[in-house]
PDB file of N, CA and C in Angstrom:
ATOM      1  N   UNK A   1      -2.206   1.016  22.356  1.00  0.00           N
ATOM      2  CA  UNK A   1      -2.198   1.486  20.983  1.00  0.00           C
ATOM      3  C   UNK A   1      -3.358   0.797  20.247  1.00  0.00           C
ATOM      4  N   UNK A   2      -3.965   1.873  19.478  1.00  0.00           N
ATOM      5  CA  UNK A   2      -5.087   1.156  18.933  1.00  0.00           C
ATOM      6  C   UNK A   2      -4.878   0.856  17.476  1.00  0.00           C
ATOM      7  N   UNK A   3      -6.102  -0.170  16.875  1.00  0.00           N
ATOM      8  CA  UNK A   3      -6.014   0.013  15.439  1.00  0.00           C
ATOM      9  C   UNK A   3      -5.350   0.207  14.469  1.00  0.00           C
ATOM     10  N   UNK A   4      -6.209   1.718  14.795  1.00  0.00           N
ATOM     11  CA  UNK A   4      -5.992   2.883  13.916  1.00  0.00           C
ATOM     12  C   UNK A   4      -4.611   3.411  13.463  1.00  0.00           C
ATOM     13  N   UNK A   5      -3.991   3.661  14.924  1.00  0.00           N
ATOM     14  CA  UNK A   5      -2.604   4.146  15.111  1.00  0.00           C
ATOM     15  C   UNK A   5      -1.313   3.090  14.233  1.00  0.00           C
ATOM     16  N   UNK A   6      -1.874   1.702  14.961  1.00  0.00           N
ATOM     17  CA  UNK A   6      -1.055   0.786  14.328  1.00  0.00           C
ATOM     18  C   UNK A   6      -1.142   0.687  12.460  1.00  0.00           C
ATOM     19  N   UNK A   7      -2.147   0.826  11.822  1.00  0.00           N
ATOM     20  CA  UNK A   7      -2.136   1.075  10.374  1.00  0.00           C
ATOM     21  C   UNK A   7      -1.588   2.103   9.978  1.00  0.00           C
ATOM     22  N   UNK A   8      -1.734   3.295  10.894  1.00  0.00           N
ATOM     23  CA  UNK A   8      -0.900   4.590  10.592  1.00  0.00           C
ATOM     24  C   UNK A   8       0.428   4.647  10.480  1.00  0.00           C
ATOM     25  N   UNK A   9       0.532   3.641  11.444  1.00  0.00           N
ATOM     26  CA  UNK A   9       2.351   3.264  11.730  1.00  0.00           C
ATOM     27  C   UNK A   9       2.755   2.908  10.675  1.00  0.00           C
ATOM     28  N   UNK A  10       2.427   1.632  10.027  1.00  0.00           N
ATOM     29  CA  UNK A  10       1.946   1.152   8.995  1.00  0.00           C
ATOM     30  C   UNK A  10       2.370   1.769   7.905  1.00  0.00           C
ATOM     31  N   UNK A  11       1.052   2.445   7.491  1.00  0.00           N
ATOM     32  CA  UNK A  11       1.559   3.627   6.227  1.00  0.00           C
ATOM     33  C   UNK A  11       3.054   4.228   6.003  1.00  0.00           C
ATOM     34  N   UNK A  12       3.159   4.665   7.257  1.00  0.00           N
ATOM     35  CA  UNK A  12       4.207   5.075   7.282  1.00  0.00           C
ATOM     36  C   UNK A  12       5.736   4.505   6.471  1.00  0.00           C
ATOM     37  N   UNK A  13       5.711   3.450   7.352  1.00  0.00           N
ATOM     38  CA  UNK A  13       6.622   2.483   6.951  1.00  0.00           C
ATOM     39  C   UNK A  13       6.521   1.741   5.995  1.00  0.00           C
ATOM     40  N   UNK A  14       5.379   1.682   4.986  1.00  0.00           N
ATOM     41  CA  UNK A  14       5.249   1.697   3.894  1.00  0.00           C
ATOM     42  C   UNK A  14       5.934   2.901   2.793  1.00  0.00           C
ATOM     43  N   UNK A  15       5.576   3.672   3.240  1.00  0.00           N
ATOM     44  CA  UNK A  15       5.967   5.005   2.351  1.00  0.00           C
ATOM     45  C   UNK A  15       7.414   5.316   2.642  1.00  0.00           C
ATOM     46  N   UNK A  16       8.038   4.890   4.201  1.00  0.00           N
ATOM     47  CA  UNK A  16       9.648   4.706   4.095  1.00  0.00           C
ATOM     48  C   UNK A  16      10.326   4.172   2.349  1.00  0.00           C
ATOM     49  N   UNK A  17       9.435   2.522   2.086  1.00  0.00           N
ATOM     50  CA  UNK A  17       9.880   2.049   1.993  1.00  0.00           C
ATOM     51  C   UNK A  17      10.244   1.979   0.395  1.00  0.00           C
ATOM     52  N   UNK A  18       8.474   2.713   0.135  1.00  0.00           N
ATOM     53  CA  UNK A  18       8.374   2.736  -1.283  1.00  0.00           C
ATOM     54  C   UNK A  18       9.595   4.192  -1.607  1.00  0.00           C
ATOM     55  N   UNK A  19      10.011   5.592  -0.806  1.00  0.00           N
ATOM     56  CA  UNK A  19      10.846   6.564  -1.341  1.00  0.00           C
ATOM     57  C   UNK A  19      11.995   5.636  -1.037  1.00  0.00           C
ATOM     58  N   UNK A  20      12.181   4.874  -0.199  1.00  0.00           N
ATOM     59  CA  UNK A  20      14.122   4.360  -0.362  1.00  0.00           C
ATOM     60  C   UNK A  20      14.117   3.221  -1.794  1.00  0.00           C
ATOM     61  N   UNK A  21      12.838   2.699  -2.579  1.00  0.00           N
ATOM     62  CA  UNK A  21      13.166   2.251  -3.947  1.00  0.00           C
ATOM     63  C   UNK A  21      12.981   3.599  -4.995  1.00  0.00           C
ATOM     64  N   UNK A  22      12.724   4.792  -4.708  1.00  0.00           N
ATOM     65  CA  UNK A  22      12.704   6.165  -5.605  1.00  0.00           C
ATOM     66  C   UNK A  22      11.704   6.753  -6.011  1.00  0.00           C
ATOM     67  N   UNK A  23      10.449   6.960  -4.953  1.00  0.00           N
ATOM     68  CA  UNK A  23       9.199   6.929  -5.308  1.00  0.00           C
ATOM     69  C   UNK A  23       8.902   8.361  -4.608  1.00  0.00           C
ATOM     70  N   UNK A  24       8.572   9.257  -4.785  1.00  0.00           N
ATOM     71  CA  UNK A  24       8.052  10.203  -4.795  1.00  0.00           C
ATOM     72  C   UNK A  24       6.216   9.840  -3.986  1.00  0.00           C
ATOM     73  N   UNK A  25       6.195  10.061  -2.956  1.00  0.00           N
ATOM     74  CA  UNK A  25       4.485   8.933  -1.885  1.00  0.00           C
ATOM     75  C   UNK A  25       3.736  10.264  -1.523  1.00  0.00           C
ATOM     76  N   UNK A  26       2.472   9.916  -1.723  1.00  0.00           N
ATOM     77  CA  UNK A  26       1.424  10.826  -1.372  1.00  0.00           C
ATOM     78  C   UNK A  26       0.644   9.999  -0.389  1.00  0.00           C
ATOM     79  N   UNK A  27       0.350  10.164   0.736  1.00  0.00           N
ATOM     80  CA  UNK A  27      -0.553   9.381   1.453  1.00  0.00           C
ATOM     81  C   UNK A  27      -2.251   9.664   1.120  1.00  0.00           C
ATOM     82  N   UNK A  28      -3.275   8.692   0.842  1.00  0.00           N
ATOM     83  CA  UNK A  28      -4.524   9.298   0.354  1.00  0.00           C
ATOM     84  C   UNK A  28      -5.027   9.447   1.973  1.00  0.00           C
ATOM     85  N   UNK A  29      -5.717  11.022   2.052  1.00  0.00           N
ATOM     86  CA  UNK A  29      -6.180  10.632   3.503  1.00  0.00           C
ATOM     87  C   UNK A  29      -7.498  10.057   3.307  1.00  0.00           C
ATOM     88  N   UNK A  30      -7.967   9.142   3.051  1.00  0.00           N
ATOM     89  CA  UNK A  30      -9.345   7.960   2.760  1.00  0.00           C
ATOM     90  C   UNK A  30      -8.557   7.162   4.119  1.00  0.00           C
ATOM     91  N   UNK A  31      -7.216   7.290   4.075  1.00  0.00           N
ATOM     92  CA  UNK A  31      -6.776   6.185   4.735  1.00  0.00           C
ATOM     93  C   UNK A  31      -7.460   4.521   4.854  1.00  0.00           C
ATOM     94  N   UNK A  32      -7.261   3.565   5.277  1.00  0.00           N
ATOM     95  CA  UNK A  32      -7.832   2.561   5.522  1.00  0.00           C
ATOM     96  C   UNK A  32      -9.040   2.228   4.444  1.00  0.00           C
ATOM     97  N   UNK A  33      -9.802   3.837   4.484  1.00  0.00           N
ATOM     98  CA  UNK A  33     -11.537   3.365   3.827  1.00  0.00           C
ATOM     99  C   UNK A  33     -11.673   3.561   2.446  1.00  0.00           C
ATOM    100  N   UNK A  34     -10.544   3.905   1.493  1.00  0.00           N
ATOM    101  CA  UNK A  34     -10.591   3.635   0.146  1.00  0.00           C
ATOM    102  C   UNK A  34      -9.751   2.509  -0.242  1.00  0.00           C
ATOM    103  N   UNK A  35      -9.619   2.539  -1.945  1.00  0.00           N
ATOM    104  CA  UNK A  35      -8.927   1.387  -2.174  1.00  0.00           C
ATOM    105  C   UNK A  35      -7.616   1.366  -1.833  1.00  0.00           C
ATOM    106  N   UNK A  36      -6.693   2.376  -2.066  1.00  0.00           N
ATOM    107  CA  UNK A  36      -5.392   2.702  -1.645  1.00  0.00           C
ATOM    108  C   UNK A  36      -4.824   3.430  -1.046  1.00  0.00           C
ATOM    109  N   UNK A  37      -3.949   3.168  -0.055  1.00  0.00           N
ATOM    110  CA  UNK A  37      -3.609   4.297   0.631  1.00  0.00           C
ATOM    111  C   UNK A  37      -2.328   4.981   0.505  1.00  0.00           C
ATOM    112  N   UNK A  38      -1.652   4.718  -0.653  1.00  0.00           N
ATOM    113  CA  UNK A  38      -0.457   5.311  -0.937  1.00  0.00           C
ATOM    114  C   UNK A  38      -0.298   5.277  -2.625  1.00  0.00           C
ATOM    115  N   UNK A  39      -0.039   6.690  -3.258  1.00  0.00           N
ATOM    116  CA  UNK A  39       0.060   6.490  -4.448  1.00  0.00           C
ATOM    117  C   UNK A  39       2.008   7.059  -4.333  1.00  0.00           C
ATOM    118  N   UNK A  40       2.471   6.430  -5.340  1.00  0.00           N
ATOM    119  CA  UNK A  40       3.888   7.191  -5.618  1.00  0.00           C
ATOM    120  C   UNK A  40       4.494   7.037  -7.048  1.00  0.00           C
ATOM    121  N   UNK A  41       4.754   8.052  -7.231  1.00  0.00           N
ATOM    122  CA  UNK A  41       5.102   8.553  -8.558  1.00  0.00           C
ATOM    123  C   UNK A  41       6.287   8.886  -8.466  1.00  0.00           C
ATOM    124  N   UNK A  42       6.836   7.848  -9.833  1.00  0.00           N
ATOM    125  CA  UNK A  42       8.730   8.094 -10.145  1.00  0.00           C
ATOM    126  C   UNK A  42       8.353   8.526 -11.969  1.00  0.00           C
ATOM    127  N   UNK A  43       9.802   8.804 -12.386  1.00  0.00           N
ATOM    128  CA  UNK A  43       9.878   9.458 -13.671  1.00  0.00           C
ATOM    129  C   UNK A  43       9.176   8.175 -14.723  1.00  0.00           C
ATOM    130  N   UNK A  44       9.601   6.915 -14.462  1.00  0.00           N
ATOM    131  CA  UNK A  44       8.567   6.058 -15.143  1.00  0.00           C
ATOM    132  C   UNK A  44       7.498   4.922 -14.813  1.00  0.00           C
ATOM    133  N   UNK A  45       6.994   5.091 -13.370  1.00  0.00           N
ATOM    134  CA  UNK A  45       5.797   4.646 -13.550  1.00  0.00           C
ATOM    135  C   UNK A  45       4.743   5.106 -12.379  1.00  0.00           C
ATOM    136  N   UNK A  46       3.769   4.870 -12.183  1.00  0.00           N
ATOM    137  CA  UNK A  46       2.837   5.197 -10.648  1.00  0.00           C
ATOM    138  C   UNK A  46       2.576   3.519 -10.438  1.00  0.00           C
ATOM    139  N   UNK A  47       2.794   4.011  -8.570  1.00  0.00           N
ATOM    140  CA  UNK A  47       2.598   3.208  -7.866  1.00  0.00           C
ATOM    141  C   UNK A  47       1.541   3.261  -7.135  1.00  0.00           C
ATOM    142  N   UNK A  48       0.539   2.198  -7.003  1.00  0.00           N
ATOM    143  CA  UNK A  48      -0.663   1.786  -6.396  1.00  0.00           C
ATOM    144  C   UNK A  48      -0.349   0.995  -4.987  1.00  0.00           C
ATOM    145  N   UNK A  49      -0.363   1.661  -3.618  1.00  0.00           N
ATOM    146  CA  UNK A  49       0.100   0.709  -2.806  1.00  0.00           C
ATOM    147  C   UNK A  49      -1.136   0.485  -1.460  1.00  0.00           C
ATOM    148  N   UNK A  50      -1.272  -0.207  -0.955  1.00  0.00           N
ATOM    149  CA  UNK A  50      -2.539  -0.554   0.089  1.00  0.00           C
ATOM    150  C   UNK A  50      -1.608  -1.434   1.045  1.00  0.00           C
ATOM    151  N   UNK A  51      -1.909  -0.716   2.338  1.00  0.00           N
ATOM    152  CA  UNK A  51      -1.276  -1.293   3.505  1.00  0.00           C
ATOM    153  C   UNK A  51      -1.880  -1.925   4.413  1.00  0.00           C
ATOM    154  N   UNK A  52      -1.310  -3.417   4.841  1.00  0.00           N
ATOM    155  CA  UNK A  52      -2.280  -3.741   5.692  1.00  0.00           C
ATOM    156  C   UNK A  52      -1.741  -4.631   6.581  1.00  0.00           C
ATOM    157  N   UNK A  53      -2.237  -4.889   7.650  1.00  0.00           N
ATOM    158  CA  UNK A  53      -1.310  -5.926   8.683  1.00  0.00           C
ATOM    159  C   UNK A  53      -2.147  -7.036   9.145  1.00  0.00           C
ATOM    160  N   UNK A  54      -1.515  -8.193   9.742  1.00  0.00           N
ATOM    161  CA  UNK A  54      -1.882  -9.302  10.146  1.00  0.00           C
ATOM    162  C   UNK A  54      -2.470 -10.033   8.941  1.00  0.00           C
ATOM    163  N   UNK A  55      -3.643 -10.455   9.057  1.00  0.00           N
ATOM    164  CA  UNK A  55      -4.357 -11.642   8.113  1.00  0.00           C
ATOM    165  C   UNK A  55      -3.888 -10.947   6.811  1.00  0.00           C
ATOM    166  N   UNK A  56      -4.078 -11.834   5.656  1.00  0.00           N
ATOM    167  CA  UNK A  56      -4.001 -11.521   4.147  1.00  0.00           C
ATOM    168  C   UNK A  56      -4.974 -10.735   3.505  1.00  0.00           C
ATOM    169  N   UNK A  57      -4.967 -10.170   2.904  1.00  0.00           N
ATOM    170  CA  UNK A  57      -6.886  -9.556   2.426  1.00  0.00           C
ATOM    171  C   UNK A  57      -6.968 -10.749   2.207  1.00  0.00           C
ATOM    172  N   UNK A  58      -8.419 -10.159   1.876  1.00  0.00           N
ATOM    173  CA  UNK A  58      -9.589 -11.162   1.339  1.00  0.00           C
ATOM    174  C   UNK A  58      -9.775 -11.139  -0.347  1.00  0.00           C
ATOM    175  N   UNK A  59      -9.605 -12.782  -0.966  1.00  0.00           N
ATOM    176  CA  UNK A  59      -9.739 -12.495  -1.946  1.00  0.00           C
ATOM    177  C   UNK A  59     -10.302 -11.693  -2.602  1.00  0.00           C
ATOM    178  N   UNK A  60     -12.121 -11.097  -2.379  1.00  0.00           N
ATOM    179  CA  UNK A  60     -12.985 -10.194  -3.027  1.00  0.00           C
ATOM    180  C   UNK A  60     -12.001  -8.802  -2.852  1.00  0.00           C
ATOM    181  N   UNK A  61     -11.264  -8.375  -1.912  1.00  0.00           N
ATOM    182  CA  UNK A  61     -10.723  -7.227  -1.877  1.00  0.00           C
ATOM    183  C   UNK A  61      -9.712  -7.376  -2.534  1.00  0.00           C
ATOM    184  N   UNK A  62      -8.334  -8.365  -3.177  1.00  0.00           N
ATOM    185  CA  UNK A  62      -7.755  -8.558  -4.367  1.00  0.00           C
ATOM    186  C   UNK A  62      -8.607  -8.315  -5.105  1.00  0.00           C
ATOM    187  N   UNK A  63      -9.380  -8.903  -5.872  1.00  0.00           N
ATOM    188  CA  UNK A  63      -9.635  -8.533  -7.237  1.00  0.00           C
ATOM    189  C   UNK A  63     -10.479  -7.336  -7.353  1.00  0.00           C
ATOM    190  N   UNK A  64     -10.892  -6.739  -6.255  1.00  0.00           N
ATOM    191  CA  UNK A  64     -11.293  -4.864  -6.447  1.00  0.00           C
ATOM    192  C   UNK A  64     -10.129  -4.263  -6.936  1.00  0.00           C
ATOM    193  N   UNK A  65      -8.726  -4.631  -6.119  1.00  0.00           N
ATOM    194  CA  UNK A  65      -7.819  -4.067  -6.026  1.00  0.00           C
ATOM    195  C   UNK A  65      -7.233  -4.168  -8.389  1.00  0.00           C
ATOM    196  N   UNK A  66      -7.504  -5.083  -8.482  1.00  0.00           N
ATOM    197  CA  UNK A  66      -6.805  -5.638  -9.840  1.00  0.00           C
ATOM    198  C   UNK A  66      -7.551  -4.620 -10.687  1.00  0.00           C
ATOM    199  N   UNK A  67      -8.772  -4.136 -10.320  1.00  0.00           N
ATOM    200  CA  UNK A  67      -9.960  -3.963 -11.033  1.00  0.00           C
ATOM    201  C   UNK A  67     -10.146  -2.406 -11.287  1.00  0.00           C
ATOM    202  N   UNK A  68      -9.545  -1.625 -10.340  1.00  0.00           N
ATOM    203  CA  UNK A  68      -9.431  -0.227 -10.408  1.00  0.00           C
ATOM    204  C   UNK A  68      -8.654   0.073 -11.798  1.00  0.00           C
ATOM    205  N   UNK A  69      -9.372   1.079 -12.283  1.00  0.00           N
ATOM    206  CA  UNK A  69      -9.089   1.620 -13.752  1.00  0.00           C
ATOM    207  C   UNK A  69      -8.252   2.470 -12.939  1.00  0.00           C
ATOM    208  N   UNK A  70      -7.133   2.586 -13.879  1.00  0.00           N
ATOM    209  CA  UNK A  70      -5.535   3.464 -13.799  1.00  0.00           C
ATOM    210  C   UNK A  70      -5.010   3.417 -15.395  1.00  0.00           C
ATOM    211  N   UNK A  71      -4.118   4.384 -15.315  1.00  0.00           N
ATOM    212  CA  UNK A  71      -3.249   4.250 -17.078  1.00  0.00           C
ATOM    213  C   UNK A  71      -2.455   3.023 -16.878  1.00  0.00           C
ATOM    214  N   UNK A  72      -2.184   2.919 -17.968  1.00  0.00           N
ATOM    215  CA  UNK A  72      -1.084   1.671 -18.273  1.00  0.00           C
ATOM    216  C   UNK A  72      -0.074   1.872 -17.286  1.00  0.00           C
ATOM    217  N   UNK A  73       0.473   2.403 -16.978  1.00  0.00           N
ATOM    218  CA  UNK A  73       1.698   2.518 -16.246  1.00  0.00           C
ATOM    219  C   UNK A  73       1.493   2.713 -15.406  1.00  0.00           C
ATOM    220  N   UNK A  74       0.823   2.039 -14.519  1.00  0.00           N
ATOM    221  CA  UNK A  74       0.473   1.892 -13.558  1.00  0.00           C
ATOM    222  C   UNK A  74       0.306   0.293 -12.782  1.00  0.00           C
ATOM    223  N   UNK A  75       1.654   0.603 -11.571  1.00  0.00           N
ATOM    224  CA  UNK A  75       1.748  -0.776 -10.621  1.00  0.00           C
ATOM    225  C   UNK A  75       0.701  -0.960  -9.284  1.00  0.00           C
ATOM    226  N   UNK A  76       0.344  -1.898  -9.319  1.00  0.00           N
ATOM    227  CA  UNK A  76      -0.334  -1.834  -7.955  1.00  0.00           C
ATOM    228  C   UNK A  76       0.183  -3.352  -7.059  1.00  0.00           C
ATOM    229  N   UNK A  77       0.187  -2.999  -5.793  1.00  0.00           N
ATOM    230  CA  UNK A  77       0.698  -3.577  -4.818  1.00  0.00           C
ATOM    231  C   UNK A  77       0.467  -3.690  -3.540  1.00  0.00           C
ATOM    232  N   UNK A  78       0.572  -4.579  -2.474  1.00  0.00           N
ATOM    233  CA  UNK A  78      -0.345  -4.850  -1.382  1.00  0.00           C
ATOM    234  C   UNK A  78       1.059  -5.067  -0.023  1.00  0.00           C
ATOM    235  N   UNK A  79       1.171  -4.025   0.789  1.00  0.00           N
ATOM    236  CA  UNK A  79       2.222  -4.775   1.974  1.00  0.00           C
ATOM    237  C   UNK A  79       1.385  -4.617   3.016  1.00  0.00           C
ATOM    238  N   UNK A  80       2.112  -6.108   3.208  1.00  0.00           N
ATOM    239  CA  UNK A  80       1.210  -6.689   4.510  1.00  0.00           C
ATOM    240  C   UNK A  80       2.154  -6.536   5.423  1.00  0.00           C
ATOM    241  N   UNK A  81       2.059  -6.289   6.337  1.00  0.00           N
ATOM    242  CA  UNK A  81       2.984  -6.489   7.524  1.00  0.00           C
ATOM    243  C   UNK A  81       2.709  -7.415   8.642  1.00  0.00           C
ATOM    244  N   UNK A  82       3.640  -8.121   8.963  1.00  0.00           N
ATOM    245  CA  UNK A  82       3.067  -8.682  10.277  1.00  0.00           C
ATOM    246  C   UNK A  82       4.086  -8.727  11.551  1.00  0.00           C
ATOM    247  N   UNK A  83       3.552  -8.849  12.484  1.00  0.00           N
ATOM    248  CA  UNK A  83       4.015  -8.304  13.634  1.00  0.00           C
ATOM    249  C   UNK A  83       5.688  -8.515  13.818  1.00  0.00           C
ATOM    250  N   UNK A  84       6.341  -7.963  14.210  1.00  0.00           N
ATOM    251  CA  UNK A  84       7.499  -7.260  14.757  1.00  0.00           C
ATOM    252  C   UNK A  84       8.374  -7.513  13.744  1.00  0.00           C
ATOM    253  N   UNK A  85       7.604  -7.228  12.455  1.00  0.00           N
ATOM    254  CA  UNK A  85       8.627  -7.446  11.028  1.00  0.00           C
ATOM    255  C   UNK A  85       9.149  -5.926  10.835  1.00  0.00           C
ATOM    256  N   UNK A  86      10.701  -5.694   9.929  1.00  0.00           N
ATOM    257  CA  UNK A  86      11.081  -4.646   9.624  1.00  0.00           C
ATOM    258  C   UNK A  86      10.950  -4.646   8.126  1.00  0.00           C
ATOM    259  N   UNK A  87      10.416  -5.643   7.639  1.00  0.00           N
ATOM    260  CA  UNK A  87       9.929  -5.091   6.133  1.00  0.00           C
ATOM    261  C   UNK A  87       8.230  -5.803   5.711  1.00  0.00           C
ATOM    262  N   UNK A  88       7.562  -5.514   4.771  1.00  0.00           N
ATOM    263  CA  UNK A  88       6.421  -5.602   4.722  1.00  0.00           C
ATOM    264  C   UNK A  88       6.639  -7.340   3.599  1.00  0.00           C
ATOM    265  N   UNK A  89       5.526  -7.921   3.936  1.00  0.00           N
ATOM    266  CA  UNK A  89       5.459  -8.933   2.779  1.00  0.00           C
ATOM    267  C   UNK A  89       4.700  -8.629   1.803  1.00  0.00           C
ATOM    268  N   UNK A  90       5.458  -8.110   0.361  1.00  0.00           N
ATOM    269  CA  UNK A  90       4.719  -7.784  -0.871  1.00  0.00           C
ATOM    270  C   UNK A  90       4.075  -8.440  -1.927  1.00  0.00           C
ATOM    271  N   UNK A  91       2.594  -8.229  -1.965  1.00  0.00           N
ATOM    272  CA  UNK A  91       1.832  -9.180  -2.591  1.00  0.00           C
ATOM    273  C   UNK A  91       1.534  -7.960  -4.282  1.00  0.00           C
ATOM    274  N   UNK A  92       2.033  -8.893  -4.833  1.00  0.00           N
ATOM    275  CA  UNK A  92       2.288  -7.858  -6.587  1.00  0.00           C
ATOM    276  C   UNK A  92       0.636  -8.273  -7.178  1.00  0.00           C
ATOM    277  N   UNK A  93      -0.205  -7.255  -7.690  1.00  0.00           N
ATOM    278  CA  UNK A  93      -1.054  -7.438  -7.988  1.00  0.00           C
ATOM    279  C   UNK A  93      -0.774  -7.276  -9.769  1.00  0.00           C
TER     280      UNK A  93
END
């Protein structure tokens, strides 16, 4: 299994995780190569989510992440996953 597949997995189980808290998930297909790869929208707010596994980002890629213009109501958030975990570790931006 490569990579690729494994971030896909990834997403996935991201977007499980964000509709079982009531989120309505669009996957961006940028996948991986934009800033986010999951937006989800509930009746009161949008969610900004970027998936990623093993190491932590990199600070410079936090504060891109902080830095993206969105409306006010708008959350953004970072799950990391790491290996043979069943939930992601969420870094709240």
């Amino acid at each position: 299994m490569n990579a690729t597949h494994k971030l896909a997995r990834d997403i996935s189980r991201s977007i499980q995780v964000l509709e079982g808290s009531g989120y309505r998930c669009i996957r961006i297909s940028g996948g991986a190569f934009g800033e986010f790869d999951i937006i989800g929208l509930s009746s009161t707010d949008v969610m900004l989510c970027k998936s990623c596994r093993g190491k932590p980002p990199w600070a410079g890629t936090i504060a891109e992440l902080r830095h993206v213009i969105a409306p006010p109501n708008t959350r953004r958030m970072v799950h990391r996953w790491l290996p043979r975990a069943r939930l992601p570790q969420v870094i709240v931006l």
